[in-house]
N, C-alpha and C. Protein backbone atom coordinates (compact mmCIF):
# COMPACT_ATOMS: atom_id res chain seq x y z
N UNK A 1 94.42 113.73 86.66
CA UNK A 1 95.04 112.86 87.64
C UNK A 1 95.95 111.89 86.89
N UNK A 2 97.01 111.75 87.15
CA UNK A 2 98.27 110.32 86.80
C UNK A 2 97.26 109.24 87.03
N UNK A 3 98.29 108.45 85.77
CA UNK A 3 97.65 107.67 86.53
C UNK A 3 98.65 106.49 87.20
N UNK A 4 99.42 106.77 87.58
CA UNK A 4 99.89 106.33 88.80
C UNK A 4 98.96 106.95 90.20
N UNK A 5 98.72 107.65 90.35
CA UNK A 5 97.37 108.33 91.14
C UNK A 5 96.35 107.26 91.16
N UNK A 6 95.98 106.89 89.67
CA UNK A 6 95.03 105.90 89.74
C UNK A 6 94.97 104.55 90.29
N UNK A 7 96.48 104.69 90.13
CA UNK A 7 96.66 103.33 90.90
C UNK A 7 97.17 103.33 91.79
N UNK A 8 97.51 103.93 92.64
CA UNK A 8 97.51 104.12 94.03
C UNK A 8 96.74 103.95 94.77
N UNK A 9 95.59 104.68 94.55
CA UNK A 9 94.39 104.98 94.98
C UNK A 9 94.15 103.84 95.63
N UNK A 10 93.45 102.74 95.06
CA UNK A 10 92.83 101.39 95.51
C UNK A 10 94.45 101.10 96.33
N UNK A 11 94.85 101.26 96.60
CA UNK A 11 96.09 100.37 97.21
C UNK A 11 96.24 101.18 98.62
N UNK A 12 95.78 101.88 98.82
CA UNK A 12 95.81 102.78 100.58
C UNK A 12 95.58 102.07 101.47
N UNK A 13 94.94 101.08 101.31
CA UNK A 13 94.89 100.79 102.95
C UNK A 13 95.23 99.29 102.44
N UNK A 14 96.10 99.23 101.74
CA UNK A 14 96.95 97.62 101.37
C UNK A 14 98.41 98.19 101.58
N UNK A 15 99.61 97.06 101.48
CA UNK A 15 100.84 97.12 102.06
C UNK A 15 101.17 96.99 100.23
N UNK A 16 101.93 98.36 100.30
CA UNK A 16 102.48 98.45 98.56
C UNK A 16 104.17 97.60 98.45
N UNK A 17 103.91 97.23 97.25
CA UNK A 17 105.41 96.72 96.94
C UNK A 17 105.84 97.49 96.18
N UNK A 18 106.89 98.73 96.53
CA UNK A 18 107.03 99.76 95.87
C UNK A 18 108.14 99.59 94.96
N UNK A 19 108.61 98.10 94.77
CA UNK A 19 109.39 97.48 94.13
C UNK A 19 108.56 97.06 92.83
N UNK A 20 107.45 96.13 93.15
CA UNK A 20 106.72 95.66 92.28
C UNK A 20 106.37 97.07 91.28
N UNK A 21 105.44 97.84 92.01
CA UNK A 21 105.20 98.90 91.29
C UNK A 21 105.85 99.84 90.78
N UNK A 22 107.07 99.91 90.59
CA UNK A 22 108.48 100.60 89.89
C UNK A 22 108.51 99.78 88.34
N UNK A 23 108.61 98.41 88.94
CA UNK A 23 108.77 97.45 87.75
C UNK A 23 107.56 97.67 86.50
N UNK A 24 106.67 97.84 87.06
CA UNK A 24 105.84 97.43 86.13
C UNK A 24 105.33 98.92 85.78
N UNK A 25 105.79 99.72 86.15
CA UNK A 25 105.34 101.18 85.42
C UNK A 25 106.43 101.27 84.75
N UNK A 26 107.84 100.64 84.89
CA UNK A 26 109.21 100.59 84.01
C UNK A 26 109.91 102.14 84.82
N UNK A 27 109.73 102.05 85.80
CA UNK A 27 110.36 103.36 86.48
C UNK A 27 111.66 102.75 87.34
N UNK A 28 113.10 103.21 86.88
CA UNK A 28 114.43 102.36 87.25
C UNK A 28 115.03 103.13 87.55
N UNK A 29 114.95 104.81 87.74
CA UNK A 29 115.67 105.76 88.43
C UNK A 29 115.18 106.19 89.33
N UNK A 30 115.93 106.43 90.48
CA UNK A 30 115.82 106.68 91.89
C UNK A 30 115.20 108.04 91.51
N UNK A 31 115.23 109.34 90.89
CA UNK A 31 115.30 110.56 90.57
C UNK A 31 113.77 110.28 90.03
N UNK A 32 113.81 109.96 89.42
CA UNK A 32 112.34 109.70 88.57
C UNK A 32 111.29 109.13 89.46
N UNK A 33 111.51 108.01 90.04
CA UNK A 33 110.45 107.55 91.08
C UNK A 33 110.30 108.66 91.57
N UNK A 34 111.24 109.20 92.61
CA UNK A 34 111.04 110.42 93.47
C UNK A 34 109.47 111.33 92.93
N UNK A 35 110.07 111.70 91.80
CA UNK A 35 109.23 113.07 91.33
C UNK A 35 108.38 112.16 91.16
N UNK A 36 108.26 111.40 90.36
CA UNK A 36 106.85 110.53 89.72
C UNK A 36 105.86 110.45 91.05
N UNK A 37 106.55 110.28 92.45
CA UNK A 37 105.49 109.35 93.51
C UNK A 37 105.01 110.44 94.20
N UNK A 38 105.96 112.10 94.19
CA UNK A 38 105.45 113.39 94.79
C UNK A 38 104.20 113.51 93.91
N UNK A 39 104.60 113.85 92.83
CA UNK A 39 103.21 114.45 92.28
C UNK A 39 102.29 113.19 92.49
N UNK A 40 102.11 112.12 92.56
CA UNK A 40 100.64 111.12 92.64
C UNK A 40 100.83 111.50 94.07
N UNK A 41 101.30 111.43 95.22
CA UNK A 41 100.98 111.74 96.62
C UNK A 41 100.58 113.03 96.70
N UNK A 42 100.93 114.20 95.63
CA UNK A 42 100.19 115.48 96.00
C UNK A 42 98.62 115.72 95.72
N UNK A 43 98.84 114.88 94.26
CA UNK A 43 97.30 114.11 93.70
C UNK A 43 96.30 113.81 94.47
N UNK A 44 96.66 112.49 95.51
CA UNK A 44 95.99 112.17 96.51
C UNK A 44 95.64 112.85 97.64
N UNK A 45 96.42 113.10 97.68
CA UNK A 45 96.29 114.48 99.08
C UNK A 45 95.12 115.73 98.47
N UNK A 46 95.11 115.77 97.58
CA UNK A 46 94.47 116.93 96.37
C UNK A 46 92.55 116.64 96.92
N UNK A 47 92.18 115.18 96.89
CA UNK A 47 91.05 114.15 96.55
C UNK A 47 90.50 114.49 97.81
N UNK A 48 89.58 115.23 98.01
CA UNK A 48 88.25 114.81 99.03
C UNK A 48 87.95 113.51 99.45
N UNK A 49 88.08 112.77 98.85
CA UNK A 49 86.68 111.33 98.86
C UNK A 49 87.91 110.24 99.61
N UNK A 50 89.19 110.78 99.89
CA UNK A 50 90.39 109.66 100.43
C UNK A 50 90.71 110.40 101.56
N UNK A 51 90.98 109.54 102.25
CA UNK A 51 91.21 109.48 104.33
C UNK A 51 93.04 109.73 104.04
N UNK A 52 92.24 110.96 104.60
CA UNK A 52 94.35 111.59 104.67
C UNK A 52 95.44 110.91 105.55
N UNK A 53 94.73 110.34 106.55
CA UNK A 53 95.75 109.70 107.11
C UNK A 53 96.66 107.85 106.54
N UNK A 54 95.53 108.05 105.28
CA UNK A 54 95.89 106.68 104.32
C UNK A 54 97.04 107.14 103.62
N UNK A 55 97.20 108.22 103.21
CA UNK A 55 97.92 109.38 102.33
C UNK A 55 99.52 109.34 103.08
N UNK A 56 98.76 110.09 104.06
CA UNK A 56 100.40 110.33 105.10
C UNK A 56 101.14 108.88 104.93
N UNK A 57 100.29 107.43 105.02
CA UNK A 57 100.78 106.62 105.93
C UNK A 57 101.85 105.74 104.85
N UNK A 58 100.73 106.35 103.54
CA UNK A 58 101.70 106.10 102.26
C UNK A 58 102.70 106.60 101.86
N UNK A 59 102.98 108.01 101.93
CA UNK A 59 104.17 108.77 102.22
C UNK A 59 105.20 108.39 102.98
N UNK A 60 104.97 107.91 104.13
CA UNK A 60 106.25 107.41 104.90
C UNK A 60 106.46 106.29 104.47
N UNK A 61 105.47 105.46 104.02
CA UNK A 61 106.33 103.80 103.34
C UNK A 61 107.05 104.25 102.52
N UNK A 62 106.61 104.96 101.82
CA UNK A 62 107.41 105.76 100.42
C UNK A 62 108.72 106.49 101.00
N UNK A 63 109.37 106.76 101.80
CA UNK A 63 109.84 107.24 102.34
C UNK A 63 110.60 106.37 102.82
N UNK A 64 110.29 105.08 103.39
CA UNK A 64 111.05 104.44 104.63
C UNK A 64 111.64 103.64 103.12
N UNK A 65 110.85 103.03 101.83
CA UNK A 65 111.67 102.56 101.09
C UNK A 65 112.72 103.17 100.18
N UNK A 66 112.80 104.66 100.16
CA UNK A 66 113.70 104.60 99.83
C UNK A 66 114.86 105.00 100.24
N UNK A 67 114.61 104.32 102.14
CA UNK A 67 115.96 104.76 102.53
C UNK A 67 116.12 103.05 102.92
N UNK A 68 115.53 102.60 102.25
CA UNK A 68 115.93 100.78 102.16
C UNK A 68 117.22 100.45 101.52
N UNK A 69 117.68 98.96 102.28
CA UNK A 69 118.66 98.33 101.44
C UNK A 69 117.78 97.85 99.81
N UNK A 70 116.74 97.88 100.05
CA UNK A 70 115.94 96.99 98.78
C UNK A 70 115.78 98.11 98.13
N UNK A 71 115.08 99.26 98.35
CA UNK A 71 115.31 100.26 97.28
C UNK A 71 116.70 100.73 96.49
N UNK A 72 117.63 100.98 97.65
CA UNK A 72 119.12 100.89 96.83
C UNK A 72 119.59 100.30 95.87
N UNK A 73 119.42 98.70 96.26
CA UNK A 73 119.91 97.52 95.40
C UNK A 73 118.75 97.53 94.41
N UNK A 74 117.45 97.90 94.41
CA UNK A 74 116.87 98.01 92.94
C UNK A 74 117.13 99.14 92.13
N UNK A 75 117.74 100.09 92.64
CA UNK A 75 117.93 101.51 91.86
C UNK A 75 119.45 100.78 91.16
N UNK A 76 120.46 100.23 91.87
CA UNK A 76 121.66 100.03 91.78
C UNK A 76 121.47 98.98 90.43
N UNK A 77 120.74 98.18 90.75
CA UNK A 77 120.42 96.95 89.68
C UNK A 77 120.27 97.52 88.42
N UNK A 78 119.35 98.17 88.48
CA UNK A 78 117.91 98.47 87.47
C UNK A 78 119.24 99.85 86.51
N UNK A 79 119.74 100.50 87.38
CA UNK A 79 120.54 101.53 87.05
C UNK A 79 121.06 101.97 85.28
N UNK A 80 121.06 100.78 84.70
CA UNK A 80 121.73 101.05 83.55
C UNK A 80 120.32 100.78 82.55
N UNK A 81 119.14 100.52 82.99
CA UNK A 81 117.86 100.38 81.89
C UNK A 81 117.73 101.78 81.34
N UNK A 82 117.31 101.59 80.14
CA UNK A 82 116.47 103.11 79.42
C UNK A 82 115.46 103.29 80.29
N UNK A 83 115.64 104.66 80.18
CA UNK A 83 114.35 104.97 80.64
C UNK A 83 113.14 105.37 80.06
């Protein structure tokens, strides 16, 4: 399991700052989040012991941010960091 997986996990039925949590895993490409947050959401989805509809509900935040002005302007910002 990622462990971005791992830390997801405890955060399902909390409101994620998918900003915060970009930052601090050092993840600054739109391309990279992408893949990085499929595989921990396939992860989760994977797990018996987690309520799928916590899963789904995380998927669409994940989803709705990055068709955000705030996801844009942090991809746009962040754009020129190493990765």
């Amino acid at each position: 399991m990622s462990s971005l997986t791992k830390t997801l996990q405890p955060l399902l039925n909390k409101k994620v700052s998918f900003t915060r949590l970009l930052k601090k895993r050092g993840i600054w490409d739109r391309i990279n989040a992408e893949n990085v947050m499929v595989v921990a959401i396939k992860n989760l989805k994977k797990k018996k012991d987690i309520n799928s509809q916590q899963v789904e509900d995380l998927e669409k935040d994940w989803q709705n941010f990055l068709n955000s002005t705030e996801a844009n302007m942090f991809f746009e910002t962040h754009k020129n960091k190493p990765v």
